[in-house]
C-alpha atoms as a PDB file:
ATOM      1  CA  UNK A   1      16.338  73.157 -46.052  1.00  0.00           C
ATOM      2  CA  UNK A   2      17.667  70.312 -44.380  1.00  0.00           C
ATOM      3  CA  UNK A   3      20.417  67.926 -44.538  1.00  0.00           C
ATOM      4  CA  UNK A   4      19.381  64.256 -46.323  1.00  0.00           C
ATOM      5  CA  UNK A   5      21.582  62.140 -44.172  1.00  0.00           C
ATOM      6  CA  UNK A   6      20.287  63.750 -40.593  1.00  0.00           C
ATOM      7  CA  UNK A   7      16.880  62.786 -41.274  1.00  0.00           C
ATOM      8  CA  UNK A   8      15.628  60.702 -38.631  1.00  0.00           C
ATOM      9  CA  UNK A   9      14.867  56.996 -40.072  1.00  0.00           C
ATOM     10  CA  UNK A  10      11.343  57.444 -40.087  1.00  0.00           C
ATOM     11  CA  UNK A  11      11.669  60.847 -41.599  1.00  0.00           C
ATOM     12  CA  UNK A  12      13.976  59.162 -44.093  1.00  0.00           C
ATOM     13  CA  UNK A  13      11.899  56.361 -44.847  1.00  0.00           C
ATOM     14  CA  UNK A  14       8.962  59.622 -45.310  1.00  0.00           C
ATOM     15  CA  UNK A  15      11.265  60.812 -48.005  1.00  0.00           C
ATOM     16  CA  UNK A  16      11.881  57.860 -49.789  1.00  0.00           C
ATOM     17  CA  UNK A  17       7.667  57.108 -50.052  1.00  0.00           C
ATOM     18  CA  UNK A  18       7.144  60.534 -51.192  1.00  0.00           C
ATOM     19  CA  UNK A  19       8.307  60.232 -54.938  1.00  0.00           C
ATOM     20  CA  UNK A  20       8.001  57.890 -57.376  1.00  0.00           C
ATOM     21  CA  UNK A  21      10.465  60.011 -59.994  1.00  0.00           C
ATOM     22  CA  UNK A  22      14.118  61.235 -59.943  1.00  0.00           C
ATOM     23  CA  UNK A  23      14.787  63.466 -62.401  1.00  0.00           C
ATOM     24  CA  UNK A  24      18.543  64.444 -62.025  1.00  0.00           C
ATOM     25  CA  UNK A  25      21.123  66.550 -63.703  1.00  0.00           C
ATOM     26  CA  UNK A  26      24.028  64.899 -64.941  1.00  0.00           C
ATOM     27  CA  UNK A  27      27.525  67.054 -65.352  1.00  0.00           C
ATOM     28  CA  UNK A  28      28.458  67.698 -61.527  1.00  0.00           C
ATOM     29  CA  UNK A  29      25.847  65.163 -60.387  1.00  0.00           C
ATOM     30  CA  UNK A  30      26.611  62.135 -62.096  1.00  0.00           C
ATOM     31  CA  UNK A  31      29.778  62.332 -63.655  1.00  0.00           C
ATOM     32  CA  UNK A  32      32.682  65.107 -64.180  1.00  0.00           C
ATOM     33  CA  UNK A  33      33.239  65.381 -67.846  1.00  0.00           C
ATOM     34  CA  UNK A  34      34.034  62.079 -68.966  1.00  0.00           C
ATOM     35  CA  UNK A  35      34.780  60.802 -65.355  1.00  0.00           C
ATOM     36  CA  UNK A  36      31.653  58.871 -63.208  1.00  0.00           C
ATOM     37  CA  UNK A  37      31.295  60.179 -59.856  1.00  0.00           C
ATOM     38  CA  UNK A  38      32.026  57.510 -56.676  1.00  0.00           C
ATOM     39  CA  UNK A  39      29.064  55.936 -55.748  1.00  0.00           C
ATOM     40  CA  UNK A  40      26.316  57.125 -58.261  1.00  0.00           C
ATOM     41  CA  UNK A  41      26.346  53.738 -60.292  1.00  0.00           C
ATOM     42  CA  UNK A  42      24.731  52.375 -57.279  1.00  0.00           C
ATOM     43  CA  UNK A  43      22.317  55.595 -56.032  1.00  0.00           C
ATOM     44  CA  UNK A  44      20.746  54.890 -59.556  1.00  0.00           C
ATOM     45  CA  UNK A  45      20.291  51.247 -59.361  1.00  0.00           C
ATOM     46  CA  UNK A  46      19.081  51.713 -55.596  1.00  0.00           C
ATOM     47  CA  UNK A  47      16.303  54.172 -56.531  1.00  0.00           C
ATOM     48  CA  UNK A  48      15.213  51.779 -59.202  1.00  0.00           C
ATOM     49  CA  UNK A  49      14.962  48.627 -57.176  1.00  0.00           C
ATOM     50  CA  UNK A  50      12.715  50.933 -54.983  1.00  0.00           C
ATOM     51  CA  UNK A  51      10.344  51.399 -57.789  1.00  0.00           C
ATOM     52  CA  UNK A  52      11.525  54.931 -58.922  1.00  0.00           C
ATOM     53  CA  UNK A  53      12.067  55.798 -62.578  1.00  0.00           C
ATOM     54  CA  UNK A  54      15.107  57.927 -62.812  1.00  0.00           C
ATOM     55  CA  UNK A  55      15.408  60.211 -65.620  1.00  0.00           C
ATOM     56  CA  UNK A  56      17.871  62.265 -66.731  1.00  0.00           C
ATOM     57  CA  UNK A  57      17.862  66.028 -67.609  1.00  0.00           C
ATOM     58  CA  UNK A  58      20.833  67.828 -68.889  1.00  0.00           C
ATOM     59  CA  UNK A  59      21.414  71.443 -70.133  1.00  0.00           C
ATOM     60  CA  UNK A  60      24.554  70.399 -72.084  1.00  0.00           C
ATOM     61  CA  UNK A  61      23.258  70.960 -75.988  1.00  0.00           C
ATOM     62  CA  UNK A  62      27.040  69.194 -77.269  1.00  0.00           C
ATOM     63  CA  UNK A  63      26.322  65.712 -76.680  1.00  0.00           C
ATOM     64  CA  UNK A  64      24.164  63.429 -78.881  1.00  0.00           C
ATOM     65  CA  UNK A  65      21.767  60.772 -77.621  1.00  0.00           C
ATOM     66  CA  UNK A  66      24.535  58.503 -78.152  1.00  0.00           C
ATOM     67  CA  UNK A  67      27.272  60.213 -76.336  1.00  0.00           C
ATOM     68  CA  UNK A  68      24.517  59.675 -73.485  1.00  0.00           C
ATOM     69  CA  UNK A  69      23.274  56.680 -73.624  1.00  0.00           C
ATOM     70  CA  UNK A  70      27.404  55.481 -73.408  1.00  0.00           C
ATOM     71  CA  UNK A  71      28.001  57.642 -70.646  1.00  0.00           C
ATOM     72  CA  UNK A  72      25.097  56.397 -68.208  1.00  0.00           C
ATOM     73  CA  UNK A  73      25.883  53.131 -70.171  1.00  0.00           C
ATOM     74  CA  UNK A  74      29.481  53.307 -68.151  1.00  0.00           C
ATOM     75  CA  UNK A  75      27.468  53.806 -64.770  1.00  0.00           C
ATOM     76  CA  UNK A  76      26.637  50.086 -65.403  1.00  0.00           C
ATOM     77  CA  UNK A  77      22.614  51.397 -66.370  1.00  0.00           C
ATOM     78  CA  UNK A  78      20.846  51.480 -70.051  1.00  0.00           C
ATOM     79  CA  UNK A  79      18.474  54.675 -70.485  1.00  0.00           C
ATOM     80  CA  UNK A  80      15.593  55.226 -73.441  1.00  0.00           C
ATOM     81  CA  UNK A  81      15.499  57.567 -75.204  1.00  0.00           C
ATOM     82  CA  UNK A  82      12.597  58.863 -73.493  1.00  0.00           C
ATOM     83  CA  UNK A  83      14.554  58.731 -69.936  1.00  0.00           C
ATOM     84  CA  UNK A  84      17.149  61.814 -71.699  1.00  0.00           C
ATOM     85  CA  UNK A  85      15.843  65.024 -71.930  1.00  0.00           C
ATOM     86  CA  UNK A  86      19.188  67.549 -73.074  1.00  0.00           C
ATOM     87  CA  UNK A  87      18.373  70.683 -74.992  1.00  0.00           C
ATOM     88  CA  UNK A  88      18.248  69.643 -78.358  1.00  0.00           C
ATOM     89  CA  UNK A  89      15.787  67.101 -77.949  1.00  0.00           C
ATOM     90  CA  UNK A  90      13.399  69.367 -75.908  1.00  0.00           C
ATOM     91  CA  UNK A  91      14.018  71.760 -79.023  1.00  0.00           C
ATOM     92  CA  UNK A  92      12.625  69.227 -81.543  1.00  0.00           C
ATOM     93  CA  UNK A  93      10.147  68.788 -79.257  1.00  0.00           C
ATOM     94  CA  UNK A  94       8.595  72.384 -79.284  1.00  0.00           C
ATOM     95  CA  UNK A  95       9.042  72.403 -83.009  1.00  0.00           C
ATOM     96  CA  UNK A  96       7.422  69.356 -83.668  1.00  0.00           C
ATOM     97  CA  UNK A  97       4.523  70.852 -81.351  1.00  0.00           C
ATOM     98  CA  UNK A  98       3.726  74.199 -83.534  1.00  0.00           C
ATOM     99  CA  UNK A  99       3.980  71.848 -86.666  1.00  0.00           C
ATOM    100  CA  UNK A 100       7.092  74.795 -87.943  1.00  0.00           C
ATOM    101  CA  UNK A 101       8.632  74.156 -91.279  1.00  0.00           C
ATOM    102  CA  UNK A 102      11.014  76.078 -92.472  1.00  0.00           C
ATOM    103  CA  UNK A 103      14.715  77.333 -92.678  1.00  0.00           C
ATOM    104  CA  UNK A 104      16.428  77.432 -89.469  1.00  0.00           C
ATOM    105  CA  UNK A 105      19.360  79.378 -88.411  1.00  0.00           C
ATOM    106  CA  UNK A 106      21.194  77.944 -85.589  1.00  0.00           C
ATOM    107  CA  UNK A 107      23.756  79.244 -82.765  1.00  0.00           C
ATOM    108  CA  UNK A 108      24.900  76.202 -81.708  1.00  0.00           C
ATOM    109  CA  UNK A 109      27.601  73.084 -81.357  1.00  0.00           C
ATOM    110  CA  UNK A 110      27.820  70.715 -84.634  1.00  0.00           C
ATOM    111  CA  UNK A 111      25.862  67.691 -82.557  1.00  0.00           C
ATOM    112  CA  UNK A 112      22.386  70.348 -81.862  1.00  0.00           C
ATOM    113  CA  UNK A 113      22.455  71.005 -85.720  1.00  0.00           C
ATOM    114  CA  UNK A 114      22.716  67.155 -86.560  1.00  0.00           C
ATOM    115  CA  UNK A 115      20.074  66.668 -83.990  1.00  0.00           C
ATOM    116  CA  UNK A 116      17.660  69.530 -85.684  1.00  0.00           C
ATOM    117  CA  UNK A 117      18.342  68.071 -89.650  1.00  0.00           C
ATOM    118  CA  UNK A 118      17.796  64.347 -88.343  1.00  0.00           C
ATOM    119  CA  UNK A 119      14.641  65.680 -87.301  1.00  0.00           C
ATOM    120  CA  UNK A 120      14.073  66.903 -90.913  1.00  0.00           C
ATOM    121  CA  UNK A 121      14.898  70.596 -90.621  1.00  0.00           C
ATOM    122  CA  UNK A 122      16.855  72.600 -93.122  1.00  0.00           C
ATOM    123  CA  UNK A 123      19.911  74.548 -90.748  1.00  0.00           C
ATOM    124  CA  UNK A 124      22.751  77.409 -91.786  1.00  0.00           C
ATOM    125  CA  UNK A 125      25.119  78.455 -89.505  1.00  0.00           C
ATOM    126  CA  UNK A 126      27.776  79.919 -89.748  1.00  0.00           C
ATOM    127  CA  UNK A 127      30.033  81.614 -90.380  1.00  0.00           C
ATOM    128  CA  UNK A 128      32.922  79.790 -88.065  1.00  0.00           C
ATOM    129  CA  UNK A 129      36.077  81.552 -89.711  1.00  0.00           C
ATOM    130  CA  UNK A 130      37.522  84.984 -89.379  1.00  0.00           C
ATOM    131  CA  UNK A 131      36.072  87.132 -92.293  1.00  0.00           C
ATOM    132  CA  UNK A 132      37.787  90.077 -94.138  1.00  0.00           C
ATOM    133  CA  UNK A 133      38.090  93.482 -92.626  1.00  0.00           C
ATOM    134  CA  UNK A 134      35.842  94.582 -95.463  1.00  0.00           C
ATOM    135  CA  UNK A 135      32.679  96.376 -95.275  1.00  0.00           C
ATOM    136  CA  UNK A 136      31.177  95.141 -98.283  1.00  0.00           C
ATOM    137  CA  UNK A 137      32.017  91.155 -97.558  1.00  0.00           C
ATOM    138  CA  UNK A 138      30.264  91.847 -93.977  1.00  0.00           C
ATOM    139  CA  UNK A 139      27.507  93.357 -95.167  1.00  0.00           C
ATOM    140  CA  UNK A 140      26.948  90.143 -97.541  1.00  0.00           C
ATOM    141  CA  UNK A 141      27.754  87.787 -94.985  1.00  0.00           C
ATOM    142  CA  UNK A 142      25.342  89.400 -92.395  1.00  0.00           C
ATOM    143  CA  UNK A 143      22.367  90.243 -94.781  1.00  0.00           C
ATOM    144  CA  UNK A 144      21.693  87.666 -97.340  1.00  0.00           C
ATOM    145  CA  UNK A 145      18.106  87.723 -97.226  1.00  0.00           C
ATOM    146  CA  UNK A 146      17.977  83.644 -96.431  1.00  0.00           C
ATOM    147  CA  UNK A 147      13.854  83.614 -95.874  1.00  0.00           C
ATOM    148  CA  UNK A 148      15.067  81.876 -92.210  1.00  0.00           C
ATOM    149  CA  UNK A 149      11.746  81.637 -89.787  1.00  0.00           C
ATOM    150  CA  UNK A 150      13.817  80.587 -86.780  1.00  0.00           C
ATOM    151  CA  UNK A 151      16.641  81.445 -85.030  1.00  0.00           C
ATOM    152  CA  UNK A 152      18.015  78.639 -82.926  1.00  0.00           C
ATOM    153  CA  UNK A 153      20.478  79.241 -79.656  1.00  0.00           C
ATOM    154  CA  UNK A 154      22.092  77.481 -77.488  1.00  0.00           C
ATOM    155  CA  UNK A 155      25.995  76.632 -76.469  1.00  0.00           C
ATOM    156  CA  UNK A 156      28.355  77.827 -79.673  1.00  0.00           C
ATOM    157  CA  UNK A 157      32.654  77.320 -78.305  1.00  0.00           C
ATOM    158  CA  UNK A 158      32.763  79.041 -82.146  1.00  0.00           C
ATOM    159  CA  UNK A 159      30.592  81.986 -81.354  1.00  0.00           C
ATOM    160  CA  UNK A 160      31.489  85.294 -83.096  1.00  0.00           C
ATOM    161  CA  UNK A 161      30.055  88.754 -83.647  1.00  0.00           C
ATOM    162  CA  UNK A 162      29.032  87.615 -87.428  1.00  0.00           C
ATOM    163  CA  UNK A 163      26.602  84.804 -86.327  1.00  0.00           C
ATOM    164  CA  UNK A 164      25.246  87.566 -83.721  1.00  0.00           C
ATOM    165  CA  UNK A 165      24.778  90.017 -86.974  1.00  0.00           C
ATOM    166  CA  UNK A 166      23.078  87.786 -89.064  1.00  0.00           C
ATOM    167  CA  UNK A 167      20.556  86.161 -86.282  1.00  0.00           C
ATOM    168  CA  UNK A 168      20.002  89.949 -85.841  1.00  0.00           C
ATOM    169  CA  UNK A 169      19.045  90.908 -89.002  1.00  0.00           C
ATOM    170  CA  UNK A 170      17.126  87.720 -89.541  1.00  0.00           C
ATOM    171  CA  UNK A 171      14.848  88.650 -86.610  1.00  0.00           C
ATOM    172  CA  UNK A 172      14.915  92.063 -87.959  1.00  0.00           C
ATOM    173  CA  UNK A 173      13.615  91.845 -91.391  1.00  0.00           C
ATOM    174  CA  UNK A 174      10.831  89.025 -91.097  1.00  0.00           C
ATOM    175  CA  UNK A 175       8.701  89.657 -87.594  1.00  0.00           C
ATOM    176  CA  UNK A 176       7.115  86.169 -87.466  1.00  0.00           C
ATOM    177  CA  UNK A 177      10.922  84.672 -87.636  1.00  0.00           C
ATOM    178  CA  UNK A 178      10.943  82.560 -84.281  1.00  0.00           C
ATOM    179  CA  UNK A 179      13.739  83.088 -81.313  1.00  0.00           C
ATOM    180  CA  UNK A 180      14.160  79.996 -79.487  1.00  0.00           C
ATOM    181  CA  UNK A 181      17.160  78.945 -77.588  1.00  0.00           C
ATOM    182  CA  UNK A 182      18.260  75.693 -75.531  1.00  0.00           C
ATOM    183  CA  UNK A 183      20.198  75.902 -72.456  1.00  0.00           C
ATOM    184  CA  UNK A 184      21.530  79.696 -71.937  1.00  0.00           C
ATOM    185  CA  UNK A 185      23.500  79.643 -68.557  1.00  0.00           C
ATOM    186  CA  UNK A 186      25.052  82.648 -67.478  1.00  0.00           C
ATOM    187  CA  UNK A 187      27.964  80.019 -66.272  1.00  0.00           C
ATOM    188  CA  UNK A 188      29.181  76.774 -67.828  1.00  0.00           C
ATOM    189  CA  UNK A 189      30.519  74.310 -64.881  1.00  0.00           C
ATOM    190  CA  UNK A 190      33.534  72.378 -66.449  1.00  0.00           C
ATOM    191  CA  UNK A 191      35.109  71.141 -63.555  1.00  0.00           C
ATOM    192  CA  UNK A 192      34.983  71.668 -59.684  1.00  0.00           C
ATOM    193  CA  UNK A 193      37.822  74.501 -59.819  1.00  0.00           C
ATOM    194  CA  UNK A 194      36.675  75.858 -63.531  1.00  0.00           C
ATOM    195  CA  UNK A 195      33.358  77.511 -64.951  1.00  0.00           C
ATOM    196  CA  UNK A 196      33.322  79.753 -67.702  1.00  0.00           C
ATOM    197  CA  UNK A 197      30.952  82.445 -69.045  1.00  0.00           C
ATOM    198  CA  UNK A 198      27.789  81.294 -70.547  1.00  0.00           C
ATOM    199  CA  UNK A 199      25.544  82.248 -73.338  1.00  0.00           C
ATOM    200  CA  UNK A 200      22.780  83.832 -71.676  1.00  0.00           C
ATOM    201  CA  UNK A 201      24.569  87.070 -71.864  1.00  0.00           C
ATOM    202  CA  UNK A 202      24.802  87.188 -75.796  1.00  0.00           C
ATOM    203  CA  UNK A 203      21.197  86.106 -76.038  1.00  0.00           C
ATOM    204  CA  UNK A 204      19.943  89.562 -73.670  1.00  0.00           C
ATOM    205  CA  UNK A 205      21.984  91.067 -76.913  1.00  0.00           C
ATOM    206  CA  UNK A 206      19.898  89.361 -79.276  1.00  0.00           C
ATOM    207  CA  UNK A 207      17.139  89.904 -77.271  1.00  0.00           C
ATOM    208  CA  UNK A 208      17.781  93.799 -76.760  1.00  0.00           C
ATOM    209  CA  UNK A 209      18.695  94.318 -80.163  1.00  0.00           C
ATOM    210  CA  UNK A 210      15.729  92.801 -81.398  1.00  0.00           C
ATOM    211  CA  UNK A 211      13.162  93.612 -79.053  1.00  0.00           C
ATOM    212  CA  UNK A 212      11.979  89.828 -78.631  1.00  0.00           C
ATOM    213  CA  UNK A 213      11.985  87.284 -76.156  1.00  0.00           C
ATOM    214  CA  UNK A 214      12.825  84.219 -76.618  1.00  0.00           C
ATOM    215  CA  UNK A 215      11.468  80.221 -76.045  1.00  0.00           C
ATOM    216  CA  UNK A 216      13.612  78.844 -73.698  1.00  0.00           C
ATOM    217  CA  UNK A 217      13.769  74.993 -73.732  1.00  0.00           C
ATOM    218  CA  UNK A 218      16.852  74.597 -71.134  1.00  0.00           C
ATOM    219  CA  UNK A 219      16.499  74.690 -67.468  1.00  0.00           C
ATOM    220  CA  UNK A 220      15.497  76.564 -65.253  1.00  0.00           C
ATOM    221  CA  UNK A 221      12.317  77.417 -68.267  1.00  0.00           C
ATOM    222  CA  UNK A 222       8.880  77.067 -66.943  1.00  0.00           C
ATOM    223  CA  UNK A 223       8.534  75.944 -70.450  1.00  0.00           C
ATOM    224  CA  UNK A 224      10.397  73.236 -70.212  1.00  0.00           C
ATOM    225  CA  UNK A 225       9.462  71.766 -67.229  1.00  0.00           C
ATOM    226  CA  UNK A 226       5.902  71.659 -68.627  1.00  0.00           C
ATOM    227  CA  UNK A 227       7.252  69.799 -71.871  1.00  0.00           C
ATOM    228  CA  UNK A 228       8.904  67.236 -69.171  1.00  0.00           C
ATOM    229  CA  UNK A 229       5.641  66.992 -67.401  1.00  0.00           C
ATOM    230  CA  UNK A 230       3.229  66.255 -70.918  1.00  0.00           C
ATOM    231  CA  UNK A 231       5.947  63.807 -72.092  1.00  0.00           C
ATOM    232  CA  UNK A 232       6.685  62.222 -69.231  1.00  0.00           C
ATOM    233  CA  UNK A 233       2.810  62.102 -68.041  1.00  0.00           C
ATOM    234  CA  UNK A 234       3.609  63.727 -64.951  1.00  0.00           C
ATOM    235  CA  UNK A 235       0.189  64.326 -63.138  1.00  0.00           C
ATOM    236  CA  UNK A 236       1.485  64.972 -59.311  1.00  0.00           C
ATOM    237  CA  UNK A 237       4.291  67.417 -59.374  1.00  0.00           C
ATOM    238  CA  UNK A 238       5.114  67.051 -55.675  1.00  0.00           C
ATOM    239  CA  UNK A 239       5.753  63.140 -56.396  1.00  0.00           C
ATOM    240  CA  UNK A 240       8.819  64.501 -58.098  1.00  0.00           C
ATOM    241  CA  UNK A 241      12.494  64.325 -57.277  1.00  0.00           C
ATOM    242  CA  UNK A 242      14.761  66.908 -58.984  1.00  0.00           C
ATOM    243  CA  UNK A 243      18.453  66.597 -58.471  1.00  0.00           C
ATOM    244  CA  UNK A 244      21.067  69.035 -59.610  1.00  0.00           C
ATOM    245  CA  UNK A 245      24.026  71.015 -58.627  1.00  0.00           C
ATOM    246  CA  UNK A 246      23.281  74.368 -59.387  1.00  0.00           C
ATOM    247  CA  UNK A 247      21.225  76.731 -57.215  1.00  0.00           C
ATOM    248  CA  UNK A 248      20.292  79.209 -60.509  1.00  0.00           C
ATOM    249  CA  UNK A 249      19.531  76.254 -62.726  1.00  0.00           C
ATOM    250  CA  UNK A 250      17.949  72.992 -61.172  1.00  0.00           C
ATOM    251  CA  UNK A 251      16.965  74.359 -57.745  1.00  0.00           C
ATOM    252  CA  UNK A 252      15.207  77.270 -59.620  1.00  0.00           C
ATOM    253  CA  UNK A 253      13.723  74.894 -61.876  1.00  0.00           C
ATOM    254  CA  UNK A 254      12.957  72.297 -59.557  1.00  0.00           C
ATOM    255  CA  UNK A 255      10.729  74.542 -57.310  1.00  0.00           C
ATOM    256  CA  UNK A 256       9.021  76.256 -59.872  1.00  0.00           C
ATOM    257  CA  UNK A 257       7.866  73.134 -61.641  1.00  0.00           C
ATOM    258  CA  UNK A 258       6.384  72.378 -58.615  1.00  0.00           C
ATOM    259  CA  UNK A 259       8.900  69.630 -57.625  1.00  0.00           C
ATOM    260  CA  UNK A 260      10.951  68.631 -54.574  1.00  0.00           C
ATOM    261  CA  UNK A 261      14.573  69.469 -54.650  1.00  0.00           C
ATOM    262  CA  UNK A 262      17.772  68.192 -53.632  1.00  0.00           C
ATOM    263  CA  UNK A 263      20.943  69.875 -54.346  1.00  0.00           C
ATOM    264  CA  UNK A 264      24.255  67.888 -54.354  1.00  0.00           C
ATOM    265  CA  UNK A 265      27.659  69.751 -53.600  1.00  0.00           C
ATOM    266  CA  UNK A 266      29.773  67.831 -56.068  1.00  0.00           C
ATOM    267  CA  UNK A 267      29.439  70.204 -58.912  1.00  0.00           C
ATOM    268  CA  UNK A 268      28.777  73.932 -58.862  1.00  0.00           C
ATOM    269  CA  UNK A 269      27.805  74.441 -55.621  1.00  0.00           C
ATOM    270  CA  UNK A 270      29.893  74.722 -52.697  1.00  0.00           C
ATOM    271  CA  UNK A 271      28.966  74.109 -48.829  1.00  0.00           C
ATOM    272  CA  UNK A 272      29.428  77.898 -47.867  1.00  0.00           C
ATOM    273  CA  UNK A 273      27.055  78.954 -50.959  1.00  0.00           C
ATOM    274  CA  UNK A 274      24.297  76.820 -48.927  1.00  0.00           C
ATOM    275  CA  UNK A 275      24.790  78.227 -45.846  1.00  0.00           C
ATOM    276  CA  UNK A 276      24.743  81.880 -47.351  1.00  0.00           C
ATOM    277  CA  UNK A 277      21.335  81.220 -48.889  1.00  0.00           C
ATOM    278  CA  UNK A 278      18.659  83.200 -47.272  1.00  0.00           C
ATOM    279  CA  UNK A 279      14.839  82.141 -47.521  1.00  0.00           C
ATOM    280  CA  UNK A 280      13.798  82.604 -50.920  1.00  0.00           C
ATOM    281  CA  UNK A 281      12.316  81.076 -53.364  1.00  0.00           C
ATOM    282  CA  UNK A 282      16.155  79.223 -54.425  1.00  0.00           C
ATOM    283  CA  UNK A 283      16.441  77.259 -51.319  1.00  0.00           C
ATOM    284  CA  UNK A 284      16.315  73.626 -51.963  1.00  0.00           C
ATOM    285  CA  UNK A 285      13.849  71.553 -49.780  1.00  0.00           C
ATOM    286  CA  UNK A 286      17.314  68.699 -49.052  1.00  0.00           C
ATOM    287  CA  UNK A 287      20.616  69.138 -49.502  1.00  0.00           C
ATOM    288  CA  UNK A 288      23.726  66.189 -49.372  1.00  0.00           C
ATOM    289  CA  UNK A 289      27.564  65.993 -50.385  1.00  0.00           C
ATOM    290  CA  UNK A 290      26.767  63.666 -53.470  1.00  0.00           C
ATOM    291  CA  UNK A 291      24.262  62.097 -55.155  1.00  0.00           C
ATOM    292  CA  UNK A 292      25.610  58.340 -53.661  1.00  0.00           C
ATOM    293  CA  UNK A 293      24.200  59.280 -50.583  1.00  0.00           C
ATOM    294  CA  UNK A 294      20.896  58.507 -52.120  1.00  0.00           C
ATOM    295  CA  UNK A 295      22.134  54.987 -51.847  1.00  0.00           C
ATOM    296  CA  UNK A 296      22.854  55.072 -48.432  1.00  0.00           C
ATOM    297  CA  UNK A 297      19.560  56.667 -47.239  1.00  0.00           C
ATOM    298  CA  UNK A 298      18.039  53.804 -48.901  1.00  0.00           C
ATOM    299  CA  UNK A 299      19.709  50.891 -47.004  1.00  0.00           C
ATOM    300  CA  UNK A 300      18.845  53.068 -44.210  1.00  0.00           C
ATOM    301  CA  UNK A 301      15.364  53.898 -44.923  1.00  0.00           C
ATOM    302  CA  UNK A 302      14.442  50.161 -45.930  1.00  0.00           C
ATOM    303  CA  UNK A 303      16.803  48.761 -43.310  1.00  0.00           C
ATOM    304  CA  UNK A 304      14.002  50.332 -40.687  1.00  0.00           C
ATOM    305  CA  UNK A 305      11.256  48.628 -42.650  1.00  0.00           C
ATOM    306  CA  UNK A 306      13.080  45.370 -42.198  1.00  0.00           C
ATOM    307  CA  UNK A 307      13.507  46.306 -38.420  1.00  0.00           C
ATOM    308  CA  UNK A 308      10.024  47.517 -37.885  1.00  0.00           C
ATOM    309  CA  UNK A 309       8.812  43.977 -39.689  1.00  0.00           C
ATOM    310  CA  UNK A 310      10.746  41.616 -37.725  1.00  0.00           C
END
């Protein structure tokens, strides 16, 4: 693990020659909330003038490919569609791939279920209100016998016991009903002094409950980094950058796709947590304050090319 901007020049112009893509996590990388971070408008137009195609990958299932595109549109930068890979998408994705049709029940924000019925499918949810303390309106909230052949789950801020029940007995009663969930952190990073409890603790429920594991599409999946890799036509996985903030999440991911890493401490992660990592399989291969400081290895890096040419 080493520091990005105490590379030697030559060992920083090394590591800008050995990957030709930057795929980066956004919240606590490129932008807090709603608020860009300094310097990362220009990281991302430096990486691209040196030939690299940047592409972002979030875990946050609540925004649209809109609210995207207008975000990294405020960094001054367009993206495709194609350069966006956030949870719903990659859940589409693994759909599409099986060729599933059927009813979907879904344990997620409002924007994943618009995503999944604008791809075609038929979603319930629900239910978001309080019910009755009545036995008999449970019970017929819980086990309607809806023929549902996949349970979606990802990020619900309305999550209750009674969309736990039903998901429960959905999986119960038909054993070919699918389980497949988007990004299921066991912490959600909302700002540098707040992170809340994730999903991935009601999902081990499910899972428990129901004896079944389920298709993960969010990071730090295997699964999904080899959907990234087909889509993306990803053929050398070592000529990969992956960016992120969180050891669990992208470093994890990062090195088990087979990708180098680089873990920025303007999100989740803090300077001490580095130095307390020991050497296992979560140490990242760089490490840097922010992602800007790609920008500034650059001018570095090519500023030695321009020296070495002159």
């Amino acid at each position: 693990m080493r520091r990005l901007l105490n590379l030697s020049l030559q060992d920083k112009r090394q590591f800008l020659e050995s990957f030709d893509y930057v795929l980066t996590d956004c919240d606590g990388v490129l932008w807090t909330l709603n608020e860009p971070l300094e310097g990362t408008d220009r990281a991302i137009r430096a990486l691209k003038d040196a030939g690299k195609r940047v592409v972002f990958v979030s875990n946050n299932g609540a925004k649209s490919l809109d609210s995207y595109q207008k975000q990294i549109a405020g960094l001054g930068h367009s993206a495709s569609e194609d350069d966006i890979v956030y949870p719903a998408i990659s859940v589409v994705r693994y759909l599409q791939s099986i060729d599933f049709k059927g009813l979907i029940f879904a344990i997620c924000s409002k924007t994943f279920m618009d995503i999944l019925r604008k791809a075609g499918y038929e979603v319930i949810s629900g239910p978001n209100d309080p019910l009755p303390e009545s036995v008999d309106i449970i019970v017929s909230t819980i086990d309607d016998k809806l023929p549902v052949k996949a349970v979606i789950f990802d990020n619900d801020f309305n999550f209750n016991h009674m969309k736990l029940f039903r998901a429960e007995l959905y999986l119960k009663n038909d054993p070919n009903c699918l389980l497949v969930a988007g990004a299921i952190s066991p912490r959600i990073f909302v700002t540098p002094q707040v992170d809340v409890t994730g999903m991935s603790q009601y999902l081990s429920v499910l899972e428990q409950s129901t004896d079944r594991k389920a298709v993960i599409l969010g990071k730090p999946s295997p699964r999904l980094a080899e959907q990234l890799k087909n889509h993306l036509k990803i053929t050398q996985n070592q000529r990969v950058l992956f960016v992120g903030d969180m050891i669990a999440q992208d470093v994890t991911f990062g090195r088990a796709a087979g990708f180098q890493t680089l873990l920025v401490l303007s999100g989740g992660t803090s300077l001490e947590m580095v130095e307390a990592l020991s050497n296992n399989g979560n140490v990242p291969d760089f490490y840097t304050d922010s992602f800007a400081d790609l920008d500034r290895l650059i001018q570095d890096a090519t500023q030695n090319i321009k020296d070495a040419t002159e």
